[in-house]
Each structure stands twice: as structure tokens, then as C-alpha cells.
Protein backbone atom coordinates (compact mmCIF):
# COMPACT_ATOMS: atom_id res chain seq x y z
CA UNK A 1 420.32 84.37 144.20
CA UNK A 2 423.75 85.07 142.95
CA UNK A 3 424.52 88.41 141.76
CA UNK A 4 427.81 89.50 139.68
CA UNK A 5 427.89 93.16 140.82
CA UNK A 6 426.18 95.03 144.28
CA UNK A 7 425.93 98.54 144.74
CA UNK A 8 425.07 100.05 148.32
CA UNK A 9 421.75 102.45 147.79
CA UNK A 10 419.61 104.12 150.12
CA UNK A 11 416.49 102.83 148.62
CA UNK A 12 416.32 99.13 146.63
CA UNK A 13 413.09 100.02 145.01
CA UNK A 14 414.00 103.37 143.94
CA UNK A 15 417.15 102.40 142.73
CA UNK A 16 415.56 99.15 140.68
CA UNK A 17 412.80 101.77 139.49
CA UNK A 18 416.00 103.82 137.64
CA UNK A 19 417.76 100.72 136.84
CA UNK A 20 414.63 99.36 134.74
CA UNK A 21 413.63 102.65 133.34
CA UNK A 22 417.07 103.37 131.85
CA UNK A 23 418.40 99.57 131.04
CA UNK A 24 414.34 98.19 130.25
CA UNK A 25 416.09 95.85 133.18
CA UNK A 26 413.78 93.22 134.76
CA UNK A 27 413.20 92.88 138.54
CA UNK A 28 414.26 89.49 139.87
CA UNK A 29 413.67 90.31 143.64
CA UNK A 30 412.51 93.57 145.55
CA UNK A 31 412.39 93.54 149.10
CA UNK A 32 413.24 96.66 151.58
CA UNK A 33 416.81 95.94 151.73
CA UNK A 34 417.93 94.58 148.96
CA UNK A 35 416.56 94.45 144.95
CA UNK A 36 418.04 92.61 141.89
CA UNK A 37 417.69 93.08 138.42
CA UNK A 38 418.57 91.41 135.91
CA UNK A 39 420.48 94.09 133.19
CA UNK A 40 421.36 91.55 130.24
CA UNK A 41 421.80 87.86 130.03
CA UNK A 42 425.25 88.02 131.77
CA UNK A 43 424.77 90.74 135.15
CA UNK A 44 422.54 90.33 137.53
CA UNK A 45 422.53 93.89 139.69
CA UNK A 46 422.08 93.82 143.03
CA UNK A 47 421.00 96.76 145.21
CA UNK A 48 421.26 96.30 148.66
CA UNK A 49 420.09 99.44 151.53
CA UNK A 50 423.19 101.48 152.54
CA UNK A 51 423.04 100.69 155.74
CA UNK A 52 423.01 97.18 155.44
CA UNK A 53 426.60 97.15 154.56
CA UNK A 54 430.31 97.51 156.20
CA UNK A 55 430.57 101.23 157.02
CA UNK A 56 433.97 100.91 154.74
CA UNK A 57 432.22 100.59 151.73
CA UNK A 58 432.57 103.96 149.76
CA UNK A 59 429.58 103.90 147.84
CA UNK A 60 431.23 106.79 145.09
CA UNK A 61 434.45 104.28 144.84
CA UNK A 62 432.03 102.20 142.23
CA UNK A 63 432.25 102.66 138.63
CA UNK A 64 429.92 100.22 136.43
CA UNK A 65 430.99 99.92 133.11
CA UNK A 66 427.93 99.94 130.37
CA UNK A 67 429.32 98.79 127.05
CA UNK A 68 427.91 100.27 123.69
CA UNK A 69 428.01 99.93 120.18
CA UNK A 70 429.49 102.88 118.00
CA UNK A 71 429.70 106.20 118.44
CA UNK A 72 426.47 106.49 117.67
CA UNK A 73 425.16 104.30 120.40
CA UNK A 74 427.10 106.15 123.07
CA UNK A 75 425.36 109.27 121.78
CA UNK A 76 422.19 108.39 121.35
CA UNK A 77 422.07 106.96 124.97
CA UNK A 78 423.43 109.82 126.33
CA UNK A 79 421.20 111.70 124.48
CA UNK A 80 417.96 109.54 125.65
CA UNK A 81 419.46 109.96 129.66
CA UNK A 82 419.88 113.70 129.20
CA UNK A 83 416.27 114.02 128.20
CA UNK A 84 415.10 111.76 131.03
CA UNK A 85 417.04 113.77 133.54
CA UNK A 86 420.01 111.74 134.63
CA UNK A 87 423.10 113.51 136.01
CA UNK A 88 426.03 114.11 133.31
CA UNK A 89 429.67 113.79 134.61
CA UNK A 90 431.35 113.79 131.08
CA UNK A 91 430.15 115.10 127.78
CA UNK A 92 430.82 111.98 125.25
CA UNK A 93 434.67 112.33 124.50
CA UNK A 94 437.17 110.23 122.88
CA UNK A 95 440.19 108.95 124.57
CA UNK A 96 442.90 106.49 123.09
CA UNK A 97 440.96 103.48 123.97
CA UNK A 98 437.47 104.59 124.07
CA UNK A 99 434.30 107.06 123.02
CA UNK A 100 432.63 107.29 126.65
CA UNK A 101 429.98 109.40 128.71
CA UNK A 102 429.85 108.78 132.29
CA UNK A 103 426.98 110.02 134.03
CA UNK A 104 425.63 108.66 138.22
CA UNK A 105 422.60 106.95 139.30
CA UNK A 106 419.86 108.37 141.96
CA UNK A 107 422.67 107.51 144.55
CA UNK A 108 426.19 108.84 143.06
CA UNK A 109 427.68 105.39 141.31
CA UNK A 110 429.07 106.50 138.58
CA UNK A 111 428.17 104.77 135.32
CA UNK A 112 430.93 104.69 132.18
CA UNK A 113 428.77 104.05 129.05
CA UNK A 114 431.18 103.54 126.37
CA UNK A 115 432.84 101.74 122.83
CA UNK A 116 436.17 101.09 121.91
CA UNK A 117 437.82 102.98 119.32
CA UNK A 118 438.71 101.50 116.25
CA UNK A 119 442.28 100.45 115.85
């Protein structure tokens, strides 16, 4: 099964169980090593066990990008994770380019949920 984005975890069904609880994403495959679920009708997420992969592979380097729409999207879902007890990295702020939160999953990736700003 192709998927468009892998990120190294220590546990596959843990990590799915976040995945689906916070994106209402839908598992695909779940196995000891490795889970994928599907986020939206264009990424498949793969999770694959830590060890499983080259020891280079920094699993903080990852960023995945969550886009949003409005300001009042990006607040309300930072809002929702707050409640549920995700991690907060970033407050919602506005930049030049964007309004963004970024908050991390069970296992540090850090996830940028964010909209442009209006030009």
C-alpha cells in the first residue's frame, strides 16, 4: 500500500489511535510495526515502529503540515486539541504568510495546523 508521508513511532497502534481520534482518520492497515491511515482523500499516513527504520532518521526533524480554513478553524482546532490534552508548541499566531498553531503527536512530530493570510 502506498503511502505519501511515514513517520517513525514507537507504537503503530498507539500512534493510529491519536491519529483517528484527532483527524476522525480511518485505519487502512494495523500491524505491530507499521499502521496506515488514511487522513483525507489525498494522504495516506503511515506509521511505522522506530526501530524498524535507519538509525539516521531524526524522528523530531518531521513537521506535517495540517491545512485549515480561517482563523476560526485554526482556533477552534486548537481549541478542541487543548481540551483533549495534546501538547502545545505555539499559541495560534500570525505571521506574514500564515495564522498557525503547531502542537506534537504522542511521539514528538511536530504538527503545523494552519491558513494563509489574506492578501
Amino acid at each position: 500500500m502506498k503511502t505519501d508521508f511515514v513517520l517513525p513511532v514507537e507504537s503503530p497502534a498507539e500512534s493510529a489511535v491519536f491519529y483517528m481520534a484527532m483527524f476522525g482518520a480511518l485505519p487502512l492497515e494495523l500491524s505491530p510495526t507499521y499502521a496506515v491511515v488514511l487522513m483525507n482523500d489525498a494522504l495516506k499516513l503511515g506509521l511505522a515502529k522506530r526501530r524498524k527504520l535507519p538509525a539516521a532518521v531524526n524522528a523530531n526533524d518531521a513537521e506535517l503540515p495540517i491545512f485549515v480554513a480561517g482563523r476560526e478553524g485554526v482556533d477552534a482546532l486548537h481549541d478542541e486539541w487543548r481540551r483533549k490534552g495534546v501538547t502545545i508548541l505555539q499559541e495560534p499566531t500570525s505571521s506574514a504568510s500564515d495564522y498557525t498553531f503547531t502542537c506534537t503527536d504522542p511521539d514528538g512530530h511536530r504538527l503545523r495546523v494552519f491558513t494563509p493570510q489574506a492578501a
